[in-house]
N, C-alpha and C. Protein backbone atom coordinates (compact mmCIF):
# COMPACT_ATOMS: atom_id res chain seq x y z
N UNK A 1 0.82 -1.17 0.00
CA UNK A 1 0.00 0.00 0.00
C UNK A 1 0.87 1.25 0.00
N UNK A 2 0.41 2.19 -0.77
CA UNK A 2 1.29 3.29 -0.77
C UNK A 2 0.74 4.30 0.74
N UNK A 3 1.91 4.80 0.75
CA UNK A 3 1.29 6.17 1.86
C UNK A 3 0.88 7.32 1.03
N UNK A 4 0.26 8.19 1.66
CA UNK A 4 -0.08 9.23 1.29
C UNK A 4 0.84 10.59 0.90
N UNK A 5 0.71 11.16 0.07
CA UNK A 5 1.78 12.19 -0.11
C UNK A 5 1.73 13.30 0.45
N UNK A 6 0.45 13.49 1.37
CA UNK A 6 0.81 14.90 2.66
C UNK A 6 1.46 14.13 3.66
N UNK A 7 2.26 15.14 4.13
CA UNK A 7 2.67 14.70 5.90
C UNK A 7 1.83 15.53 6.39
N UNK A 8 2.06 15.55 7.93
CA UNK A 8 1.84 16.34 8.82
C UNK A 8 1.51 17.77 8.98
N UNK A 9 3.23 17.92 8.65
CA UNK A 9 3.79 19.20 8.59
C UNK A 9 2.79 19.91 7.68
N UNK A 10 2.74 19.06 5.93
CA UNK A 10 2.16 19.86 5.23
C UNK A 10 0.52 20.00 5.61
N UNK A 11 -0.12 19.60 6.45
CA UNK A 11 -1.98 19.77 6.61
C UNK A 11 -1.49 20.52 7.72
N UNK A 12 -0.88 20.66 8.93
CA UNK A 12 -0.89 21.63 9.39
C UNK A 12 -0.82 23.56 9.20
N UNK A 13 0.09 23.09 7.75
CA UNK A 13 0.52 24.37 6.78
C UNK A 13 -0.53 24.68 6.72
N UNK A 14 -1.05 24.12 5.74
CA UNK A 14 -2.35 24.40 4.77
C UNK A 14 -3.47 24.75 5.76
N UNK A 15 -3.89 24.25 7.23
CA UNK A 15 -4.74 24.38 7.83
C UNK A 15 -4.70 26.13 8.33
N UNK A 16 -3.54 26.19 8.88
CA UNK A 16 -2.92 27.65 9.32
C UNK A 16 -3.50 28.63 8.63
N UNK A 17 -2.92 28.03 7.38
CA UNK A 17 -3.20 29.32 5.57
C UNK A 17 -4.56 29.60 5.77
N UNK A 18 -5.84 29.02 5.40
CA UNK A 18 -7.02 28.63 5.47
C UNK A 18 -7.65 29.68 6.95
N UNK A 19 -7.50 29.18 8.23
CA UNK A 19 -7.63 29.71 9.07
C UNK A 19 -7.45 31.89 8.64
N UNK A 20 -6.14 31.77 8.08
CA UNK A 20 -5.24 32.91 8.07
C UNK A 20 -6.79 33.44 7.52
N UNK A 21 -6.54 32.94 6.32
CA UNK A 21 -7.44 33.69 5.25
C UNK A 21 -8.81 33.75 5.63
N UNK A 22 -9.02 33.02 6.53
CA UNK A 22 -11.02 33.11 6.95
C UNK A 22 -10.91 34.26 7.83
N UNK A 23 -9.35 34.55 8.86
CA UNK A 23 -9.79 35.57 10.00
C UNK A 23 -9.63 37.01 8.78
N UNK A 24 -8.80 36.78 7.83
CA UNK A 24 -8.55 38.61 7.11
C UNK A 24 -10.20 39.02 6.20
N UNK A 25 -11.09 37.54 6.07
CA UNK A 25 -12.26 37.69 4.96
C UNK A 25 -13.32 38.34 6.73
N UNK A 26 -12.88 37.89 7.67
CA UNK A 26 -14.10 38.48 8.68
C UNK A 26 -13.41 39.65 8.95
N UNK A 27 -12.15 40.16 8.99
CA UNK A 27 -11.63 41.22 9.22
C UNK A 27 -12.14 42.76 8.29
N UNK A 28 -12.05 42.27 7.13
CA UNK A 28 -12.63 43.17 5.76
C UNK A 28 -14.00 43.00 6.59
N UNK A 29 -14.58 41.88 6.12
CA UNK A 29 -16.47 42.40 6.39
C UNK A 29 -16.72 43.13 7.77
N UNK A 30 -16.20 43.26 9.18
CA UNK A 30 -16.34 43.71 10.05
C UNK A 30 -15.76 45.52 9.60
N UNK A 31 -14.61 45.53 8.79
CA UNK A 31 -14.37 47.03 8.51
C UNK A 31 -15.50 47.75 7.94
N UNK A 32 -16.24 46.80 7.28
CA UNK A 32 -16.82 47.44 5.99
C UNK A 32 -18.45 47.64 6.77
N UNK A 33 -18.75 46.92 7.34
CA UNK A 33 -20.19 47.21 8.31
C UNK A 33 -19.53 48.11 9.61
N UNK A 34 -18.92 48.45 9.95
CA UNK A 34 -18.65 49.42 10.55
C UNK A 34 -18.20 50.90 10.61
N UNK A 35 -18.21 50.88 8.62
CA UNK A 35 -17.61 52.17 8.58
C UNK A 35 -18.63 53.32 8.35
N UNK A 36 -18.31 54.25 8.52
CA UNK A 36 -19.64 55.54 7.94
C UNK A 36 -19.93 55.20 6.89
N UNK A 37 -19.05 55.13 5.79
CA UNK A 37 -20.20 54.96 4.46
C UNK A 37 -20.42 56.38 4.23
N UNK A 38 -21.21 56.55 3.34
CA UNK A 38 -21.54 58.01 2.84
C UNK A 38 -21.29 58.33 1.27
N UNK A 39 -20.22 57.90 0.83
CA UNK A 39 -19.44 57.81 -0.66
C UNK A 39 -18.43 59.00 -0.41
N UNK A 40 -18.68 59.83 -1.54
CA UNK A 40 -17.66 60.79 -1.66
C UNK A 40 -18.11 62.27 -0.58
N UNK A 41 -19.32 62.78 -0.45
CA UNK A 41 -20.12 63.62 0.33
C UNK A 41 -19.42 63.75 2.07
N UNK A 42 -19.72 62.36 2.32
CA UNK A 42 -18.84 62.43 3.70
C UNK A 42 -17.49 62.75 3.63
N UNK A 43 -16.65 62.44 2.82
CA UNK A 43 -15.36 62.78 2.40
C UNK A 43 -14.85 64.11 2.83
N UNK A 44 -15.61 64.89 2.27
CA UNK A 44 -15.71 66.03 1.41
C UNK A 44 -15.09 67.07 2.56
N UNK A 45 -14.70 67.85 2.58
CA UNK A 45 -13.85 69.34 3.08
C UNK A 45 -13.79 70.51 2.71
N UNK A 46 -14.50 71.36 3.47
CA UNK A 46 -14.71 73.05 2.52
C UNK A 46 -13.85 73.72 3.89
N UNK A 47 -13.28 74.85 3.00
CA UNK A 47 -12.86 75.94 3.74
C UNK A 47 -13.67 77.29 3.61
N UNK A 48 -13.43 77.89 4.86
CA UNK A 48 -14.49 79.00 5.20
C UNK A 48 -13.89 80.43 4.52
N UNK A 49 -14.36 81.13 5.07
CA UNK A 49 -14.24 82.67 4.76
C UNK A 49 -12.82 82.67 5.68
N UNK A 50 -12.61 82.18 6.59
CA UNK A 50 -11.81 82.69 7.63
C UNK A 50 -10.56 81.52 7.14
N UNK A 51 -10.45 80.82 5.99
CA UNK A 51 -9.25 79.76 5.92
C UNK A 51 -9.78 78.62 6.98
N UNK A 52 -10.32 78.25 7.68
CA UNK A 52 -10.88 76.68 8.26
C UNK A 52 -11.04 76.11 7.86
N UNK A 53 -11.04 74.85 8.02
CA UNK A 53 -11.62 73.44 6.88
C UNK A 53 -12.94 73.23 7.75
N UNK A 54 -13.98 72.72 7.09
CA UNK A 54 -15.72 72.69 8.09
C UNK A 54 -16.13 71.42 6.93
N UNK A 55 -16.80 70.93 7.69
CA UNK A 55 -17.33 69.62 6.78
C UNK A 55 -18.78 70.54 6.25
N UNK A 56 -19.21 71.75 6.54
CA UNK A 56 -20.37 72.26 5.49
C UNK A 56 -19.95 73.25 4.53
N UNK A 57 -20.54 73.24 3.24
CA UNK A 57 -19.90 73.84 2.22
C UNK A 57 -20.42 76.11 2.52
N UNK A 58 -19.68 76.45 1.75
CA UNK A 58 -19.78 77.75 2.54
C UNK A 58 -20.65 78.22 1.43
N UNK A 59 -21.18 79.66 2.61
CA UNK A 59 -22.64 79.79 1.78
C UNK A 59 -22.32 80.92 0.34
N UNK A 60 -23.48 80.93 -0.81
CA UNK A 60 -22.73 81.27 -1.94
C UNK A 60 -23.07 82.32 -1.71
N UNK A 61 -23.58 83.03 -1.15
CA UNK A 61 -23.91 84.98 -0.96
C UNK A 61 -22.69 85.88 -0.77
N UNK A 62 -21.44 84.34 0.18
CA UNK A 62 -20.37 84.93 0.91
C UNK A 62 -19.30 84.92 -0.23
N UNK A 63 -19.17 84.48 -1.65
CA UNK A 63 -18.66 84.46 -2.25
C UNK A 63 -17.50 85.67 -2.53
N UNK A 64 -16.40 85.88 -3.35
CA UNK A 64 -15.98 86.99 -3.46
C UNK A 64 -15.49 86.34 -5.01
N UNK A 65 -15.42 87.56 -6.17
CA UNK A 65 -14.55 87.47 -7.39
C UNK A 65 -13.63 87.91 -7.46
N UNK A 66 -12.57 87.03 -7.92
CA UNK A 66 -11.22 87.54 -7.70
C UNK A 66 -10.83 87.86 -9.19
N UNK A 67 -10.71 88.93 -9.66
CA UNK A 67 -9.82 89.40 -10.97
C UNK A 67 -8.53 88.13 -11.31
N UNK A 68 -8.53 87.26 -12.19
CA UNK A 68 -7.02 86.30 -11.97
C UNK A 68 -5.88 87.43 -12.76
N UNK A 69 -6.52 88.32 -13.56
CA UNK A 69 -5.33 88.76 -14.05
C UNK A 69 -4.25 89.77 -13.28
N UNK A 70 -5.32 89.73 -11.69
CA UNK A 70 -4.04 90.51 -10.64
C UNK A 70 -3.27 90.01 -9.95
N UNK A 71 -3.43 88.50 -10.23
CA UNK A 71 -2.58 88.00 -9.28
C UNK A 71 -1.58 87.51 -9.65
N UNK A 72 -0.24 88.00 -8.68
CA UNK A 72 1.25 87.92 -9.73
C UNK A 72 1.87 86.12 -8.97
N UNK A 73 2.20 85.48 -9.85
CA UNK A 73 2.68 84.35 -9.61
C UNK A 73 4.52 84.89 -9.61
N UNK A 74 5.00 84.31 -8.65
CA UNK A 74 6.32 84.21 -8.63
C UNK A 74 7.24 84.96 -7.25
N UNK A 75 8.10 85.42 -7.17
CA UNK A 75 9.25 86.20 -6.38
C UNK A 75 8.55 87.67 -6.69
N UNK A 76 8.33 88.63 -5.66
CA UNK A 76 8.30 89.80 -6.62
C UNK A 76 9.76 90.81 -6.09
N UNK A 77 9.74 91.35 -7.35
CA UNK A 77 11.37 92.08 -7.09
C UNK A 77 11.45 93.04 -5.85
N UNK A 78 12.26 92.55 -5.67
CA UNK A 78 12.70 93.55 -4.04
C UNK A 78 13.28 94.94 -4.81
N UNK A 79 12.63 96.02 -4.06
CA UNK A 79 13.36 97.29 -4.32
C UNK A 79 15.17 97.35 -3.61
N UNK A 80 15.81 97.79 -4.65
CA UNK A 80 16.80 97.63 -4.03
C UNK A 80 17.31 98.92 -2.88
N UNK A 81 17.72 98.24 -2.04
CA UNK A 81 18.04 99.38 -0.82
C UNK A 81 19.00 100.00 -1.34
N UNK A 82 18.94 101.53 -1.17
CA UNK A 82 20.03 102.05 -0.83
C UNK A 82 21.06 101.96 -0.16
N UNK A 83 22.07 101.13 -0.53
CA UNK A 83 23.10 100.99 0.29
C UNK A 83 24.71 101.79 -0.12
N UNK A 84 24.97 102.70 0.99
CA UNK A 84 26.12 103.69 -0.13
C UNK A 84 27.26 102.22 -0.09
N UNK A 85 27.92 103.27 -1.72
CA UNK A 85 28.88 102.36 -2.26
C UNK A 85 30.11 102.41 -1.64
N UNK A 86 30.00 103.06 -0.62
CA UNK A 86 31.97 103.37 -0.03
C UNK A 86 31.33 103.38 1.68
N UNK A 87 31.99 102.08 2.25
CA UNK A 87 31.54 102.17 3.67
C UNK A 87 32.61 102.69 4.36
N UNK A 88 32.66 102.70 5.66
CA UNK A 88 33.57 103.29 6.96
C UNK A 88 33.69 102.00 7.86
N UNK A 89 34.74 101.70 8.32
CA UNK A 89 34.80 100.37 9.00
C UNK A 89 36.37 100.64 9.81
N UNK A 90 36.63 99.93 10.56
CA UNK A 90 38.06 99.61 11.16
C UNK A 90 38.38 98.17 10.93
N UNK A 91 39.76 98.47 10.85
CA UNK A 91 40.44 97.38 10.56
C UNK A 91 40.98 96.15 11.88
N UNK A 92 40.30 95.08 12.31
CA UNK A 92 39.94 94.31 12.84
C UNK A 92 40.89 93.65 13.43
N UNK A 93 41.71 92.81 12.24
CA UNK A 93 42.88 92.08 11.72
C UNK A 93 43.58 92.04 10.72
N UNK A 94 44.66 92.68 10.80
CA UNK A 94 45.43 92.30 9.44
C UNK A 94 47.09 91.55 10.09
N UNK A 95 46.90 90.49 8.29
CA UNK A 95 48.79 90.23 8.85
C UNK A 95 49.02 90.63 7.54
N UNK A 96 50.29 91.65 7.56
CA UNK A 96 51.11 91.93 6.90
C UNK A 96 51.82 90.80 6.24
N UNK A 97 52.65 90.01 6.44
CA UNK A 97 53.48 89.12 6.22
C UNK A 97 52.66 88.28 5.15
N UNK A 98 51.14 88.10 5.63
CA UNK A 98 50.37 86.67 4.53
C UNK A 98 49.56 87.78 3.53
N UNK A 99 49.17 89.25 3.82
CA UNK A 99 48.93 89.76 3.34
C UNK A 99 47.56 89.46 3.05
N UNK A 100 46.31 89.64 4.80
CA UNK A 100 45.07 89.45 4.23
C UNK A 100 45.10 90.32 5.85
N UNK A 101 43.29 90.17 5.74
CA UNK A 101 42.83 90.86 7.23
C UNK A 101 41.23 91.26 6.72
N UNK A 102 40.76 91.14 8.21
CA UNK A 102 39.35 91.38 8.33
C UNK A 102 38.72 93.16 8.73
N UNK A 103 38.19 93.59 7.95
CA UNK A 103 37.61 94.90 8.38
C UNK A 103 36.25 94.43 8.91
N UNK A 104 35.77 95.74 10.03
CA UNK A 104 34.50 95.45 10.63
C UNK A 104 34.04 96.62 10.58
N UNK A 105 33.22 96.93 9.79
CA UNK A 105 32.18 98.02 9.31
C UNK A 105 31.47 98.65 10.71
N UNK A 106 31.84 99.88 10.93
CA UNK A 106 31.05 100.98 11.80
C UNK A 106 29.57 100.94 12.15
N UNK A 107 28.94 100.48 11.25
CA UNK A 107 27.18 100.67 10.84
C UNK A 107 26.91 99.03 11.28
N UNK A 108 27.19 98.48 10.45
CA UNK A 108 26.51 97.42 10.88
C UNK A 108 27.21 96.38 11.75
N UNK A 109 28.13 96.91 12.02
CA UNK A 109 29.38 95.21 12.93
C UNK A 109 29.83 94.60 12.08
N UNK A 110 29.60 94.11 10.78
CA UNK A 110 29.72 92.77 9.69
C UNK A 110 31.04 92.88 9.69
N UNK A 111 32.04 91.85 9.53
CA UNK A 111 33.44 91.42 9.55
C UNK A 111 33.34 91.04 8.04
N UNK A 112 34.48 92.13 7.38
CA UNK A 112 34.60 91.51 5.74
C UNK A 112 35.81 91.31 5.46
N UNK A 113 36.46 89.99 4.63
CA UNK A 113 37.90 90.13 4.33
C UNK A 113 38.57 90.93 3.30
N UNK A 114 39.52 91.09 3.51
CA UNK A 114 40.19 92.21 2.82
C UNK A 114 41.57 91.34 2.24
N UNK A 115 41.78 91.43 1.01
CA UNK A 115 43.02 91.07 0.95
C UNK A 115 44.20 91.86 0.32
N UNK A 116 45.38 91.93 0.25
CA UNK A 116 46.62 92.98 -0.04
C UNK A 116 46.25 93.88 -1.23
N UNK A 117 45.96 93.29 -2.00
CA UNK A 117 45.11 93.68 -4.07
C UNK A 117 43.92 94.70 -3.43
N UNK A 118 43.50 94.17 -2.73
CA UNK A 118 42.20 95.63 -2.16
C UNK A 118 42.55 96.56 -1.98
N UNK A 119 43.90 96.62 -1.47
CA UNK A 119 44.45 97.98 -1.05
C UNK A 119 44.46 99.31 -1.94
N UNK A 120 44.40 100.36 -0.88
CA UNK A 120 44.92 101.57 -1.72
C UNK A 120 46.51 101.93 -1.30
N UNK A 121 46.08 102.43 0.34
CA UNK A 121 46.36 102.24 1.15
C UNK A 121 47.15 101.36 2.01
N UNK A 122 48.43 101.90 2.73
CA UNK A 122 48.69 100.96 3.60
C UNK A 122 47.79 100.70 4.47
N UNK A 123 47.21 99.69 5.36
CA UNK A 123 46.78 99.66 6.55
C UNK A 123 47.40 98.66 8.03
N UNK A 124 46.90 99.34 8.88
CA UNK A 124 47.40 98.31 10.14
C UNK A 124 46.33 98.19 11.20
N UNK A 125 45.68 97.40 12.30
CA UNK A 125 45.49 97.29 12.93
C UNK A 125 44.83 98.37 14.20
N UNK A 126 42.94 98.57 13.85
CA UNK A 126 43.06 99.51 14.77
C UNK A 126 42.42 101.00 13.65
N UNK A 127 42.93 100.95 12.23
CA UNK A 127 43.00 102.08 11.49
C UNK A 127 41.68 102.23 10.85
N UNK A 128 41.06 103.78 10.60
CA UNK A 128 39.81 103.85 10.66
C UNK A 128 40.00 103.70 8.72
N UNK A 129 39.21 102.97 8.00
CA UNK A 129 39.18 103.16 6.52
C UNK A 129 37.89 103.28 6.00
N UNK A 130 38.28 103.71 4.81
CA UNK A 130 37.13 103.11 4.02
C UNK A 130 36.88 102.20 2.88
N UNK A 131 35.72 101.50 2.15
CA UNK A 131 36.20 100.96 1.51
C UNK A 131 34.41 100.43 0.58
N UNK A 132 34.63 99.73 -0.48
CA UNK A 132 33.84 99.12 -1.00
C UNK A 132 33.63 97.81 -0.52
N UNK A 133 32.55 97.38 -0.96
CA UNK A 133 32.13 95.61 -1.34
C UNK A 133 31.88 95.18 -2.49
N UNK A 134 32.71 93.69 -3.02
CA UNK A 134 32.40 93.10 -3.79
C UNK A 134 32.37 91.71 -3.56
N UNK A 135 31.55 91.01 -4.60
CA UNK A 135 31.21 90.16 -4.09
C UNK A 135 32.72 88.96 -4.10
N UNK A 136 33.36 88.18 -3.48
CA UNK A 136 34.08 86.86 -3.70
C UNK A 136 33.64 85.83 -3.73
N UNK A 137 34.54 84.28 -3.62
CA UNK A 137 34.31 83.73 -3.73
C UNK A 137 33.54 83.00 -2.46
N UNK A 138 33.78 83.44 -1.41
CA UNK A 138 33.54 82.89 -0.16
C UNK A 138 32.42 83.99 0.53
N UNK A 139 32.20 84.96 -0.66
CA UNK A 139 31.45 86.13 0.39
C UNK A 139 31.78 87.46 0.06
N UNK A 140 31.38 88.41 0.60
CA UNK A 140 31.79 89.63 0.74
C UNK A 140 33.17 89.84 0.62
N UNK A 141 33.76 90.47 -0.30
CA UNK A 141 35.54 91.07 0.21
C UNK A 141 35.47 92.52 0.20
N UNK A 142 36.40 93.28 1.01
CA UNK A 142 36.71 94.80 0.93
C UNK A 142 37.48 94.97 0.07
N UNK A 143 37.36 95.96 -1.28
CA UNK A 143 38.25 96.36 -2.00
C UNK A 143 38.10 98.08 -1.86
N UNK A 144 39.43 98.18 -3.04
CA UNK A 144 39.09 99.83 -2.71
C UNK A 144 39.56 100.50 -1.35
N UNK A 145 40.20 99.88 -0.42
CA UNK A 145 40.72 100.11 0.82
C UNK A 145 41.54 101.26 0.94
N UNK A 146 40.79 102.56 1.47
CA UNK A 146 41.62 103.83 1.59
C UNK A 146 41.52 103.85 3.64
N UNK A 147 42.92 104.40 3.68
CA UNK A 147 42.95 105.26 5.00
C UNK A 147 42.35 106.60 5.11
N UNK A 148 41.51 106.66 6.32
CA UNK A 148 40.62 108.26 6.73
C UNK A 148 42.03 108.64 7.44
């Protein structure tokens, strides 16, 4: 007589699977009789006059028309400040020898580097100047560097 070609192991498998799948088919039908229901209506989300979200739609009297052709999409350009082109600052740090140093502007505090080529001027340590900004690679540099 032959044996059978399940073992054990395998009807226990299969029983598990079976089980698995009967508790996820009562799992769904218990979600589904328990949920609101409604369709898309319950869903649904209006915002008010005041920016709120309210599950009732807002009333149409309160409406407003908005012109679309005033409304500017994008960055809008910043007026540019007046900022004078020749500031007043003291000189912070400098080394002579590597031939760089930091000025720190009178007006606002800001620490800008300065390097030897900026110069007009000798400067040292302490000395009231003046000077421009341009832009570098790392930032702000002082060029144009005169002694007051």
């Amino acid at each position: 007589m032959a044996k059978s070609q399940e073992s054990v192991n395998k009807k226990e498998k299969e029983t598990k699977r079976f089980k698995k799948q009967k508790d996820k088919q009562q799992k769904s039908e218990l979600r589904k009789k328990n949920s609101q229901g409604g369709g898309l209506d319950n869903m649904m989300a209006y915002v008010d006059e005041n920016g709120m979200l309210t599950d009732t739609p807002q009333d149409p009297t309160k409406k407003k028309i908005i012109d679309v052709s005033t409304i500017k999409i994008g960055v809008s350009k910043r007026d540019e400040e007046e900022v004078p082109a020749i500031r007043k600052g003291r000189v912070d740090f400098y080394n002579d020898s590597k031939g760089f140093g930091f000025i720190k502007e009178l007006v606002t505090q800001e620490r800008y580097f300065v390097h030897v080529n900026g110069l007009i001027d000798e400067i040292k340590e302490n000395d009231t100047v003046t000077f421009e900004l341009e832009r570098g690679l790392k930032g702000l540099n002082a060029v144009k560097v005169k002694k007051v």
